[in-house]
Protein backbone atom coordinates (compact mmCIF):
# COMPACT_ATOMS: atom_id res chain seq x y z
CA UNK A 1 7.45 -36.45 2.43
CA UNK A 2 10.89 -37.85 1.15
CA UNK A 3 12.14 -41.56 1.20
CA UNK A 4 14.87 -40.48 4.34
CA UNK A 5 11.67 -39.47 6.09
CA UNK A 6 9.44 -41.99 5.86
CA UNK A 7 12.41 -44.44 6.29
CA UNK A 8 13.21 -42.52 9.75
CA UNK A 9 9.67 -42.30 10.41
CA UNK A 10 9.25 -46.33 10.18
CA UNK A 11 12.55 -46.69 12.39
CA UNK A 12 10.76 -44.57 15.41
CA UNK A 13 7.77 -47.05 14.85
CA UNK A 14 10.12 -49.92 14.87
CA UNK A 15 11.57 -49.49 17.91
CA UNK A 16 8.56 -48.35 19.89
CA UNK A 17 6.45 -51.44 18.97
CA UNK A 18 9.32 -54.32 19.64
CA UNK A 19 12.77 -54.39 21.48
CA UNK A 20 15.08 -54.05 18.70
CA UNK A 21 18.66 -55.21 19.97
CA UNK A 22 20.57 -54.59 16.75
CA UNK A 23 21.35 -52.13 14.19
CA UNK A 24 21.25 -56.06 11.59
CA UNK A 25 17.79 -56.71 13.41
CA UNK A 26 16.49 -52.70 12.09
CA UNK A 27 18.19 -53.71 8.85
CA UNK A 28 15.79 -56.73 8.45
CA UNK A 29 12.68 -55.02 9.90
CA UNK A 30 13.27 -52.30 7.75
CA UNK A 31 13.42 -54.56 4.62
CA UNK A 32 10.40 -56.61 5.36
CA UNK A 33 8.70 -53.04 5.25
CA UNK A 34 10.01 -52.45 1.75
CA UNK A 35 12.53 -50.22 2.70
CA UNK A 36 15.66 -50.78 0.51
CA UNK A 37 18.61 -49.36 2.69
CA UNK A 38 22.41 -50.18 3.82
CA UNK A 39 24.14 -50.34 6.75
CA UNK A 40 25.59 -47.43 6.58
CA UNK A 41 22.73 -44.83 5.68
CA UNK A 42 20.54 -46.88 8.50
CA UNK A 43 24.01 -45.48 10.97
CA UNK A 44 22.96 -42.20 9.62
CA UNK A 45 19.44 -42.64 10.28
CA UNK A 46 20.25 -43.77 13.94
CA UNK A 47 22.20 -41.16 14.64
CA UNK A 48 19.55 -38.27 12.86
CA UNK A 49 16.94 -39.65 14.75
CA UNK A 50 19.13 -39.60 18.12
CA UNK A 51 18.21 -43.83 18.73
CA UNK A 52 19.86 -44.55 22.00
CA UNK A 53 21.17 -47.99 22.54
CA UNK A 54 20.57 -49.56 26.19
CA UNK A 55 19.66 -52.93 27.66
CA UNK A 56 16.76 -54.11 26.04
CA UNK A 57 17.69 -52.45 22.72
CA UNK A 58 17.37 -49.49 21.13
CA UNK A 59 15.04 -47.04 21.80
CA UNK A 60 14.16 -42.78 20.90
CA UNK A 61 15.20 -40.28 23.40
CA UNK A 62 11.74 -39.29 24.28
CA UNK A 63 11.55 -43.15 25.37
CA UNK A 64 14.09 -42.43 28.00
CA UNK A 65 13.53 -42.03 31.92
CA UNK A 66 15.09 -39.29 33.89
CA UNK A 67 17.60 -42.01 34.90
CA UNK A 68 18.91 -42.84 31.36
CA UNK A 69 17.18 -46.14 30.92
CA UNK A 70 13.94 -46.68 28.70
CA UNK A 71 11.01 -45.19 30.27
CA UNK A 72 7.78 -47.60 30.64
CA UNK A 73 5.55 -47.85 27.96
CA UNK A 74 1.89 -47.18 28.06
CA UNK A 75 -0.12 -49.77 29.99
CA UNK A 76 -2.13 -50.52 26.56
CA UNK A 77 0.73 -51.11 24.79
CA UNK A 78 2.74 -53.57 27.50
CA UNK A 79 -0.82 -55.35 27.35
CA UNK A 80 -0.84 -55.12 23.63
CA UNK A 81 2.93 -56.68 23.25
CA UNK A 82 1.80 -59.52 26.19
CA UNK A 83 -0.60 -60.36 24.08
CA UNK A 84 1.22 -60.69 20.53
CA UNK A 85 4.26 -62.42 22.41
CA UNK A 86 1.40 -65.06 24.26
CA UNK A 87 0.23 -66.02 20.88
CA UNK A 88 3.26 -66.19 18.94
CA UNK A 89 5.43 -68.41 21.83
CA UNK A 90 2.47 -69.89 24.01
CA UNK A 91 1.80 -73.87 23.42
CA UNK A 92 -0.27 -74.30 26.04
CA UNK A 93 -0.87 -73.43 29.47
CA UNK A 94 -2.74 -74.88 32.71
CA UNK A 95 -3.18 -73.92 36.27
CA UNK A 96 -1.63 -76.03 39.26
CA UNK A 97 -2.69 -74.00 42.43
CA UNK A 98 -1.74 -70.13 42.32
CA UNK A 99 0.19 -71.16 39.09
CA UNK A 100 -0.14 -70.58 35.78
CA UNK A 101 2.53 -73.25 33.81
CA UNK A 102 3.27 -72.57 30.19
CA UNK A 103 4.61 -74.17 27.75
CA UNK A 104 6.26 -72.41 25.08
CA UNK A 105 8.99 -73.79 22.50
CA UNK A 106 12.56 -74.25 23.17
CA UNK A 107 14.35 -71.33 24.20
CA UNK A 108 10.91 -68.80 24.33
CA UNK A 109 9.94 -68.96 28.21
CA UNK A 110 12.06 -66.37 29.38
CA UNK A 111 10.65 -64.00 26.57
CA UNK A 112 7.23 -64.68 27.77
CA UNK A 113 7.85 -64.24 31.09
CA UNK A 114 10.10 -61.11 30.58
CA UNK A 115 6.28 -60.00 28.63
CA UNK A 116 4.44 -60.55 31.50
CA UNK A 117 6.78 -58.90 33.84
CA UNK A 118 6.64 -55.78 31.87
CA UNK A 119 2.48 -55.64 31.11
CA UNK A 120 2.07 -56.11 34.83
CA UNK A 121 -1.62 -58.13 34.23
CA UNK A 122 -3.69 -57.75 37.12
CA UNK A 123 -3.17 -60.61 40.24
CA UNK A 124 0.52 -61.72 38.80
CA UNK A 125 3.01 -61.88 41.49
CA UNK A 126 6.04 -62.94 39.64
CA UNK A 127 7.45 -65.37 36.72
CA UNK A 128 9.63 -67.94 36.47
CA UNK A 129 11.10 -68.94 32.55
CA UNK A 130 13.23 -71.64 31.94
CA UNK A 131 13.79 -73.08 28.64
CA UNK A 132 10.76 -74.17 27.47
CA UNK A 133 8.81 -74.18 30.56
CA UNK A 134 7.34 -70.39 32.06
CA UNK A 135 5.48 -70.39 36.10
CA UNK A 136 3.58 -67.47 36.32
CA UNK A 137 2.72 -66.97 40.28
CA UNK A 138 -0.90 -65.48 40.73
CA UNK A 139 -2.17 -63.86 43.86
CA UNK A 140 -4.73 -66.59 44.00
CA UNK A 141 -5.96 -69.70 43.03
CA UNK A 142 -9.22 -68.25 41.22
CA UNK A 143 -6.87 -65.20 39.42
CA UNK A 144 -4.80 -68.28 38.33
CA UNK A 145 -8.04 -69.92 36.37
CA UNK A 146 -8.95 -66.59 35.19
CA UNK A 147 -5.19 -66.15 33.47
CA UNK A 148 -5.15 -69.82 32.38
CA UNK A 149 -8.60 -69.04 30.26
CA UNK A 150 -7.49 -65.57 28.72
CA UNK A 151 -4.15 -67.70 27.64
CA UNK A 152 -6.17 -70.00 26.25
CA UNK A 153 -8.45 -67.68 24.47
CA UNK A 154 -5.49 -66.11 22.74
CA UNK A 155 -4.51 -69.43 21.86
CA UNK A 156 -7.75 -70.33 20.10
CA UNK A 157 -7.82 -66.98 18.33
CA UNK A 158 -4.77 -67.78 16.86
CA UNK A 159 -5.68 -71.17 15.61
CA UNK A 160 -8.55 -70.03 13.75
CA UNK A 161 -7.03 -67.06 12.20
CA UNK A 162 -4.22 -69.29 10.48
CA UNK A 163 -6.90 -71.71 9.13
């Protein structure tokens, strides 16, 4: 397989893992992959490989609904992005009724809660993300707990992986 293919090949990847808003932000994924390219041949690569550019960033045409807009991903892979965006923006979290409250660092909550809005975890009602702060509203008190300790858990894991 040529260079051109595998570097097209890692651009599909790209923007099917993470929403990519820029053609600079593919530029810098791209290089921390080892992927030596320009501007202008990454243009060319976008425009091979059909990359359509909508709300939420860039995405393939096969990642498009009937309506235009980027289709919904697999429910294993929402889960699987929740999860990476929980541990790398999460400080803590704690449960105050049918609330989950977050705490994430400045200028992160609305990620977070735009993650949970698109996993769609089982008993969430909604989210709320301000600045720094995120309210997740659960269905119930006990679903609330049972969010609060998965959080957590995520949390932990990633504590004792970076020691």
């Amino acid at each position: 397989m040529g260079r051109a293919q595998q570097r097209r090949r890692e651009i599909l990847e790209i923007v099917r893992e993470a929403d990519v808003q820029s053609q600079d932000e593919l530029l810098a994924r791209l290089r921390r992959k080892g992927f030596r390219v320009t501007q202008p041949t990454l243009s060319r690569d976008v425009r091979a490989l059909g990359l359509v550019k909508t709300a939420v960033g860039w995405v393939s045409p096969d990642a498009l609904g009937p309506d235009g807009t980027r289709a919904v991903a697999a429910p294993r892979l929402r889960e699987e992005r929740l999860l990476r965006t929980v541990r790398d923006s999460v400080v803590s979290a704690v449960t105050a009724g049918q609330l989950v409250v977050a705490k994430t660092p400045p200028g992160c909550a609305q990620l977070v809660a735009r993650a949970f809005d698109e996993a769609q975890p089982t008993g969430v009602v909604g989210t709320v993300g301000g600045d720094d702060t995120l309210f997740i509203a659960m269905r119930s008190a006990a679903a609330a707990t049972k969010l609060t300790q998965r959080i957590r858990a995520a949390l932990e894991r990633r504590q004792r992986s970076s020691v």
